[in-house]
C-alpha atoms as a PDB file:
ATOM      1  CA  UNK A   1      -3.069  21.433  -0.314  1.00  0.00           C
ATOM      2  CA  UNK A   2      -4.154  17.986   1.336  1.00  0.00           C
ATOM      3  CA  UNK A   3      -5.014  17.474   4.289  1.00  0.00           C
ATOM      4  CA  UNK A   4      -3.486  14.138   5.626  1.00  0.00           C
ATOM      5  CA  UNK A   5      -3.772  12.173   9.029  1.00  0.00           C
ATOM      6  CA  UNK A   6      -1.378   9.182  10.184  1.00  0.00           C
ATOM      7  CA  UNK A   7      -2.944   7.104  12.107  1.00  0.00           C
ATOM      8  CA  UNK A   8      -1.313   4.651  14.519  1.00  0.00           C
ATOM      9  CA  UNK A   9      -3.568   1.147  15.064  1.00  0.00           C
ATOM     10  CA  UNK A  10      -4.782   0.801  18.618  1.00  0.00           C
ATOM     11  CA  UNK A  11      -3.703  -1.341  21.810  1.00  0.00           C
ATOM     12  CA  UNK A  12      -3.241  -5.038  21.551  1.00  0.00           C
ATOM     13  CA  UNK A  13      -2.385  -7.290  24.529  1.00  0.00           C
ATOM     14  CA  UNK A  14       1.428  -7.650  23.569  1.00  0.00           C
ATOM     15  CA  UNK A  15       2.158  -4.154  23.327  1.00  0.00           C
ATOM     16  CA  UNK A  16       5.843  -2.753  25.130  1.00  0.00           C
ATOM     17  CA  UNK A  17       5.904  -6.663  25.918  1.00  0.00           C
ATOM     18  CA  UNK A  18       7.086  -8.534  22.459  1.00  0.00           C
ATOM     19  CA  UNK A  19       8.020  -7.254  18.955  1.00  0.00           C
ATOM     20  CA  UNK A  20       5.208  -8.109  17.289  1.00  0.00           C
ATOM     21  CA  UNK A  21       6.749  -6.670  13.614  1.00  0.00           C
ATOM     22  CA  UNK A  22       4.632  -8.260  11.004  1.00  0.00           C
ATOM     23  CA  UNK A  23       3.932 -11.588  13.073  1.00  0.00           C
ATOM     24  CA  UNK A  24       0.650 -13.005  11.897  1.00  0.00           C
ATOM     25  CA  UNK A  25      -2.721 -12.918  14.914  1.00  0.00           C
ATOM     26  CA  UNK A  26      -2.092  -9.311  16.202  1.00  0.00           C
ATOM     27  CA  UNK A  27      -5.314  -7.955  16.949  1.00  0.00           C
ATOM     28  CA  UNK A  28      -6.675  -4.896  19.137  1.00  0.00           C
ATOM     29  CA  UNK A  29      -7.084  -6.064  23.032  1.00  0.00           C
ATOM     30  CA  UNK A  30     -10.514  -4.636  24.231  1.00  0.00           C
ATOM     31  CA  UNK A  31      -8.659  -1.230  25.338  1.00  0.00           C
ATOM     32  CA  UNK A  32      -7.533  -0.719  21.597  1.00  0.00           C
ATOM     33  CA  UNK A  33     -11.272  -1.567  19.955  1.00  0.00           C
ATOM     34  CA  UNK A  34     -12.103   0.838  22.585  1.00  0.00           C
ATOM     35  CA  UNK A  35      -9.726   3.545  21.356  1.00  0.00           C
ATOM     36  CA  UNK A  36     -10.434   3.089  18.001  1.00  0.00           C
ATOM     37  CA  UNK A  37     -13.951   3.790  18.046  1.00  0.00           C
ATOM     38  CA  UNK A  38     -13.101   7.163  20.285  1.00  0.00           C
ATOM     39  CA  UNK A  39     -10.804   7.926  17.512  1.00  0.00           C
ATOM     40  CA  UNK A  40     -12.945   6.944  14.628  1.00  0.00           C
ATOM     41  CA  UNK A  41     -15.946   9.762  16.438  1.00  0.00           C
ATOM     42  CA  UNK A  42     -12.913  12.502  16.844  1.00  0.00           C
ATOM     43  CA  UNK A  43     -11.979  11.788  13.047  1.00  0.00           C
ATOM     44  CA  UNK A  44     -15.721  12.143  12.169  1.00  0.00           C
ATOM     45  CA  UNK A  45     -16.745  15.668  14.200  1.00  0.00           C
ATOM     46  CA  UNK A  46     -13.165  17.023  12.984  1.00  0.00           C
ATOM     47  CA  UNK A  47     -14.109  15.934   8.729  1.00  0.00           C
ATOM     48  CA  UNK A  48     -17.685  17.241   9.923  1.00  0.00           C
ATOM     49  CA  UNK A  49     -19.743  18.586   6.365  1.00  0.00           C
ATOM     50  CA  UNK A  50     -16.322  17.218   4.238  1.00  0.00           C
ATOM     51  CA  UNK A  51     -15.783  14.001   4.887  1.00  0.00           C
ATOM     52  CA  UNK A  52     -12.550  11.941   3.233  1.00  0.00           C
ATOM     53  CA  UNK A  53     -11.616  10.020   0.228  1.00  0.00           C
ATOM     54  CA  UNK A  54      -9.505   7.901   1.115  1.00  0.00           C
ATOM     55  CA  UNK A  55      -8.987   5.565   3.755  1.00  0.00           C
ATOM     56  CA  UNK A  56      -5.614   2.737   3.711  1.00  0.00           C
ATOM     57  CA  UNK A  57      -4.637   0.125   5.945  1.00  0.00           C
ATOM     58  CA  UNK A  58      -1.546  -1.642   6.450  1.00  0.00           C
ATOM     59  CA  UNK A  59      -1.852  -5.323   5.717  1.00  0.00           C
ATOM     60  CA  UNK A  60      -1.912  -6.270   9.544  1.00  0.00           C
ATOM     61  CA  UNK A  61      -4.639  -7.200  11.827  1.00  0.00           C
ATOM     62  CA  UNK A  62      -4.350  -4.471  14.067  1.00  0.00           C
ATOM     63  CA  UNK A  63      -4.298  -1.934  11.689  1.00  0.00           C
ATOM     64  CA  UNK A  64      -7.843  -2.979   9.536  1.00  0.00           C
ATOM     65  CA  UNK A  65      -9.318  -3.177  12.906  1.00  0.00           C
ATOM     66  CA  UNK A  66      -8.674   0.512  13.421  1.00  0.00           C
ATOM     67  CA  UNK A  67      -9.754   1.258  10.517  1.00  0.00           C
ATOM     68  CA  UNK A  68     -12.880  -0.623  10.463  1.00  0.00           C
ATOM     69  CA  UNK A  69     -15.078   1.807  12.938  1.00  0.00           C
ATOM     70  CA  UNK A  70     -13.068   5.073  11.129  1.00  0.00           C
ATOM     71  CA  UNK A  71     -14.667   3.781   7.632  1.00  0.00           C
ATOM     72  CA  UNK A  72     -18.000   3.288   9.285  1.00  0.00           C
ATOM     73  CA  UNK A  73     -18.334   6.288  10.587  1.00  0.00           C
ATOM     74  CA  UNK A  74     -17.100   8.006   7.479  1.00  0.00           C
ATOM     75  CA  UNK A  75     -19.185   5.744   4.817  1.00  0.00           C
ATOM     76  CA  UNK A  76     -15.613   5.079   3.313  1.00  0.00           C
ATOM     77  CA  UNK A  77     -14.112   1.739   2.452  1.00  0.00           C
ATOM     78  CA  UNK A  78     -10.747   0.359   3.645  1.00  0.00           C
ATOM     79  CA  UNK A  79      -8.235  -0.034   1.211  1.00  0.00           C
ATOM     80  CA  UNK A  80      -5.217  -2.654   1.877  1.00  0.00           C
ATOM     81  CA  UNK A  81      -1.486  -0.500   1.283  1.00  0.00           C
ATOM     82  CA  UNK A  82       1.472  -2.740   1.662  1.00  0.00           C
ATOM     83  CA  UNK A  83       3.405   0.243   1.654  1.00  0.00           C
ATOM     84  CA  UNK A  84       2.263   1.264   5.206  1.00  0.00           C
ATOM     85  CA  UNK A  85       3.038  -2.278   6.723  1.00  0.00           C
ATOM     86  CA  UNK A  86       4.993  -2.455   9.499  1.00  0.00           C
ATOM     87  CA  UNK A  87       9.117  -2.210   9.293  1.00  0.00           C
ATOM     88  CA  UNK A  88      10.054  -5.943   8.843  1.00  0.00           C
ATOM     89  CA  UNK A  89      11.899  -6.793  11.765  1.00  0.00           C
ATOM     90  CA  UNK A  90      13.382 -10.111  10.900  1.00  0.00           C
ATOM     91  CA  UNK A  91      14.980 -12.578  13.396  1.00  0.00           C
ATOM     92  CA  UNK A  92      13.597 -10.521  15.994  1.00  0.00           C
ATOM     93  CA  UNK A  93       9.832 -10.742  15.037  1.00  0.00           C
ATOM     94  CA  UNK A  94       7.571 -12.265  18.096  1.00  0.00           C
ATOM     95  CA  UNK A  95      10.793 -12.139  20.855  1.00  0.00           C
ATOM     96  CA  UNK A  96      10.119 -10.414  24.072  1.00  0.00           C
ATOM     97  CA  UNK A  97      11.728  -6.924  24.392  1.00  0.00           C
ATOM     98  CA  UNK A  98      13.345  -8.427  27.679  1.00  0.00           C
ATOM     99  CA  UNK A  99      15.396 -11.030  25.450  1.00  0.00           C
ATOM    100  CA  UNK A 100      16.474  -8.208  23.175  1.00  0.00           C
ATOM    101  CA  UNK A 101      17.735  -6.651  25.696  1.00  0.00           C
ATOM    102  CA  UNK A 102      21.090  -8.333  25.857  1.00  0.00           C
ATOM    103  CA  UNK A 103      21.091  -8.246  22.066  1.00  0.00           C
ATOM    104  CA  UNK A 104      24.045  -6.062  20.837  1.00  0.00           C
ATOM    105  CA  UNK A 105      22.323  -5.705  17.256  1.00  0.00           C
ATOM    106  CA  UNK A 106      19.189  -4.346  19.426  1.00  0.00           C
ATOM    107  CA  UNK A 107      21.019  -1.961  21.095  1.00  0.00           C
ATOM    108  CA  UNK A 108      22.826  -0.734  17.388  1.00  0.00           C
ATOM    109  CA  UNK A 109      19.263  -0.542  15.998  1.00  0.00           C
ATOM    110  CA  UNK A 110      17.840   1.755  18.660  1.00  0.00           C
ATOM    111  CA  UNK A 111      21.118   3.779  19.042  1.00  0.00           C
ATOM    112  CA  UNK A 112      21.885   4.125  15.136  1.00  0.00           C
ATOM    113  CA  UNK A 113      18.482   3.965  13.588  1.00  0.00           C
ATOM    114  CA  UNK A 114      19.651   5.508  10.431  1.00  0.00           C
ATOM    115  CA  UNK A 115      21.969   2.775   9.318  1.00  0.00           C
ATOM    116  CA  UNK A 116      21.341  -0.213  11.506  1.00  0.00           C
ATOM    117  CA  UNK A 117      18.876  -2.886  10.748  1.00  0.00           C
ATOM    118  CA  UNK A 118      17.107  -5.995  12.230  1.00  0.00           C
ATOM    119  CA  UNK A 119      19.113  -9.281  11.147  1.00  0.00           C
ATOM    120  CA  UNK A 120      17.298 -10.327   8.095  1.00  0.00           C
ATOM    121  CA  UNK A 121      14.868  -7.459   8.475  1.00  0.00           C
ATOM    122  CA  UNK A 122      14.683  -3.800   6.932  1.00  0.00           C
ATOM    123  CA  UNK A 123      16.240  -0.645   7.735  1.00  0.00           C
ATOM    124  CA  UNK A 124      13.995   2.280   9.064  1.00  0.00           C
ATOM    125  CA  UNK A 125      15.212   3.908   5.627  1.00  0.00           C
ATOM    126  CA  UNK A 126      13.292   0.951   3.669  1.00  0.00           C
ATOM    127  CA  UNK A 127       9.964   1.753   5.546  1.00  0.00           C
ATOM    128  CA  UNK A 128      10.919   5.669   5.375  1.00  0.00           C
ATOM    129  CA  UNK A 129      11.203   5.234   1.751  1.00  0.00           C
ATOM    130  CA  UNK A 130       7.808   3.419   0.943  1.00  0.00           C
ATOM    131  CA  UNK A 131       5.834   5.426   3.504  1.00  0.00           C
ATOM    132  CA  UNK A 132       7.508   8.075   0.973  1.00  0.00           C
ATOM    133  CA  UNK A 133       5.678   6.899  -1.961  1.00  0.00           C
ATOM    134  CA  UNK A 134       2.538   6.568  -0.266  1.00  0.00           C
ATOM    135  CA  UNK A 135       2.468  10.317   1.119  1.00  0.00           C
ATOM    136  CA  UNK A 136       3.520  11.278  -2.868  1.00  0.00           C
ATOM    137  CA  UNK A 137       0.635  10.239  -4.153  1.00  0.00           C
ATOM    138  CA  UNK A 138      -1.616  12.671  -2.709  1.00  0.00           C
ATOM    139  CA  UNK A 139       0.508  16.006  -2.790  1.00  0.00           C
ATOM    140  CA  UNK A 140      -2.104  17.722  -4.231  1.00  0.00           C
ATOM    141  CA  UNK A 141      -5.131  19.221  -3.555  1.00  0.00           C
ATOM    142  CA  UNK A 142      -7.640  16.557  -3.074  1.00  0.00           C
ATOM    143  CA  UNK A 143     -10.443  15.171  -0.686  1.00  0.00           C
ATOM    144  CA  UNK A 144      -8.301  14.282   3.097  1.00  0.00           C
ATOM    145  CA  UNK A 145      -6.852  10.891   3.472  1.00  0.00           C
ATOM    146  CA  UNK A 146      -6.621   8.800   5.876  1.00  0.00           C
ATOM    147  CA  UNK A 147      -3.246   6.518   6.540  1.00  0.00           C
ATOM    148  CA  UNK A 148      -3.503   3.950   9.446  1.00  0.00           C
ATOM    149  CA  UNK A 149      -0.135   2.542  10.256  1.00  0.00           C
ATOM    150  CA  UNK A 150       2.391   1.489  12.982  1.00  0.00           C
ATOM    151  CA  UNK A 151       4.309   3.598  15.223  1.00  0.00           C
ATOM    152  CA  UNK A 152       7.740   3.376  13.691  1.00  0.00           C
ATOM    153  CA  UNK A 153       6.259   4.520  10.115  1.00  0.00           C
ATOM    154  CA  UNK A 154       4.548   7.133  11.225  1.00  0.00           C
ATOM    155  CA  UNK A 155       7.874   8.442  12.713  1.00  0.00           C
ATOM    156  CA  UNK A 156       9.453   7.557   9.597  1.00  0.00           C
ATOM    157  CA  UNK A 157       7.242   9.601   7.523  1.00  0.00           C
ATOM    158  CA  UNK A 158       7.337  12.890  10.196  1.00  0.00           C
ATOM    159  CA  UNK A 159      10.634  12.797  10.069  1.00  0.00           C
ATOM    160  CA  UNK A 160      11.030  12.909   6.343  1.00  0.00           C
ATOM    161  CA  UNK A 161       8.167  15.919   6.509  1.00  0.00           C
ATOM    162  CA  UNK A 162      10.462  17.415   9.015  1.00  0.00           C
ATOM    163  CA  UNK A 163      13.940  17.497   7.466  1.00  0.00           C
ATOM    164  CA  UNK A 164      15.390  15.749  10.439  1.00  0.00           C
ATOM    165  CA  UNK A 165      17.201  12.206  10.437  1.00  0.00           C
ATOM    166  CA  UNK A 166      16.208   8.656  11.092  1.00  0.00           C
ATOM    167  CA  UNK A 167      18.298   8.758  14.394  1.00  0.00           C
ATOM    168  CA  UNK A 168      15.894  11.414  16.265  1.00  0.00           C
ATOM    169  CA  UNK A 169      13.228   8.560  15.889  1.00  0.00           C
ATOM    170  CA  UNK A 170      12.641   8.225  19.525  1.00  0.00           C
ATOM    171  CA  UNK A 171      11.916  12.155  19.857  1.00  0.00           C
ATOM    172  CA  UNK A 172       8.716  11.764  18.486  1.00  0.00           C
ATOM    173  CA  UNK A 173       5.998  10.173  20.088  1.00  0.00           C
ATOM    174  CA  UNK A 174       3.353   8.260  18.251  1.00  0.00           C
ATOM    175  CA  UNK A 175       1.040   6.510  20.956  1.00  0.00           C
ATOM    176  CA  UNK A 176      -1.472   4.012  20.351  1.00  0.00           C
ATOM    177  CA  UNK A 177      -4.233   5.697  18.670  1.00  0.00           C
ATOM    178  CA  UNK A 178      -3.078   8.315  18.017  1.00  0.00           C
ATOM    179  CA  UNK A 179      -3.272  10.554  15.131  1.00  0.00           C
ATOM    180  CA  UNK A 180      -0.787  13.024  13.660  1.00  0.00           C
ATOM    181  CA  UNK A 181      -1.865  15.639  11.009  1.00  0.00           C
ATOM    182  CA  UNK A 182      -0.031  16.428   7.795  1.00  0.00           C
ATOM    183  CA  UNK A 183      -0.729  19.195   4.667  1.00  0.00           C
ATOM    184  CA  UNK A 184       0.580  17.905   1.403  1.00  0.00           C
ATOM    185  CA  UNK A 185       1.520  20.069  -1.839  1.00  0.00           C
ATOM    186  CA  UNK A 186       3.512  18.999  -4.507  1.00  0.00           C
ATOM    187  CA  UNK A 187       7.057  19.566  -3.628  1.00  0.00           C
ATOM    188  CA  UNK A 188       6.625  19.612  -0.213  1.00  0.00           C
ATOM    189  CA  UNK A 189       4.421  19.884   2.992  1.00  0.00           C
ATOM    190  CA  UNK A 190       4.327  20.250   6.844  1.00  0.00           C
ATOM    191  CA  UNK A 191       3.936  18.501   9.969  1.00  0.00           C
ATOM    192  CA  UNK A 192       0.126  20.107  11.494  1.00  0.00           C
ATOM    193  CA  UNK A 193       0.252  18.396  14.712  1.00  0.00           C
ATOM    194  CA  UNK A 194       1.972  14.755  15.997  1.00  0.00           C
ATOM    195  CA  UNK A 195       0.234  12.178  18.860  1.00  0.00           C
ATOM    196  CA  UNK A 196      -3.481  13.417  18.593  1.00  0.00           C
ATOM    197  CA  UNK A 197      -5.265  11.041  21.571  1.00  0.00           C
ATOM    198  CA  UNK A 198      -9.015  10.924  22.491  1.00  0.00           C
ATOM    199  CA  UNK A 199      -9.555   8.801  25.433  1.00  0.00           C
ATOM    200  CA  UNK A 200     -11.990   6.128  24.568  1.00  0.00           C
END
């Protein structure tokens, strides 16, 4: 069995303001370095005497930047994964989430997650599938990993682990910082616990 966690990256200044999606110059606000060094000392007490062998990072800002203090207090080095990037959100990449708003498409995508999709974006399936891949990889016994992502993978990914579908996304709550546990085996696995804080 491994021993997985999912890491969401930390706070950045246009966070629940604009869709940031895979727009370039995203990095953590001073409340989000904050949180990820309070996150990378609660990873580091909890792997206390084991350690981890892995540690990947989306390709975003935000994300390496969470994982920077996480691989310094583990002695690990940060691996780049495209496959936990964040879901490609298209047209609507950078627009304010009061602009959406009056968006019909917006209102399909949050409504019918498992078949709508950003307008010249990904579904939520897409990103389900190659967080997917990623989680494969390790379903075996093995040193713990460490995945740092974005919120709407992470959901992805529990709710594959969970059996449930794509449109329960918003059930799940995967804060900034936060860190949900998984245990991998070949052939399947569990959900350990979901939206792990420690205030910085």
């Amino acid at each position: 069995m491994r021993q997985v966690f999912l890491v969401r990256h930390g706070s950045h200044d246009r966070l629940g303001r604009i869709l940031c999606g895979r727009m370039p110059g995203v990095s953590l606000s001073e409340a989000g370095r904050a949180e990820a060094r309070a996150l990378a000392d609660a990873l580091a007490r909890r792997l206390a005497g084991r350690g981890a062998g892995t540690l990947l990072a989306s390709p975003r800002d935000r994300t390496a930047e969470t994982a920077a203090p996480i691989a310094a207090a583990l002695g690990l080095t940060v691996a780049t994964e495209p496959d936990l990037d964040e879901i490609e959100t298209g047209a609507w990449t950078g627009r304010s989430f009061d602009a959406l708003a009056a968006d019909p498409l917006w209102a399909a995508w949050n409504a019918e997650r498992a078949t709508a999709r950003p307008p010249g974006g990904e579904s939520m399936a897409e990103a389900q599938g190659r967080v997917g891949r990623v989680l494969a990889r390790f379903a075996a016994d093995g040193a713990p990993v460490i995945l740092v992502s974005h919120g709407d993978v992470i959901r992805a990914a529990l709710l594959g682990l969970l059996g449930l579908g794509l449109d329960a996304y918003d059930r799940i709550v995967v804060d900034p910082a936060s860190c949900s546990e998984l245990a991998l085996w070949p052939g399947g696995g569990r959900v350990v616990s979901i939206n792990e804080r420690t205030a910085p």
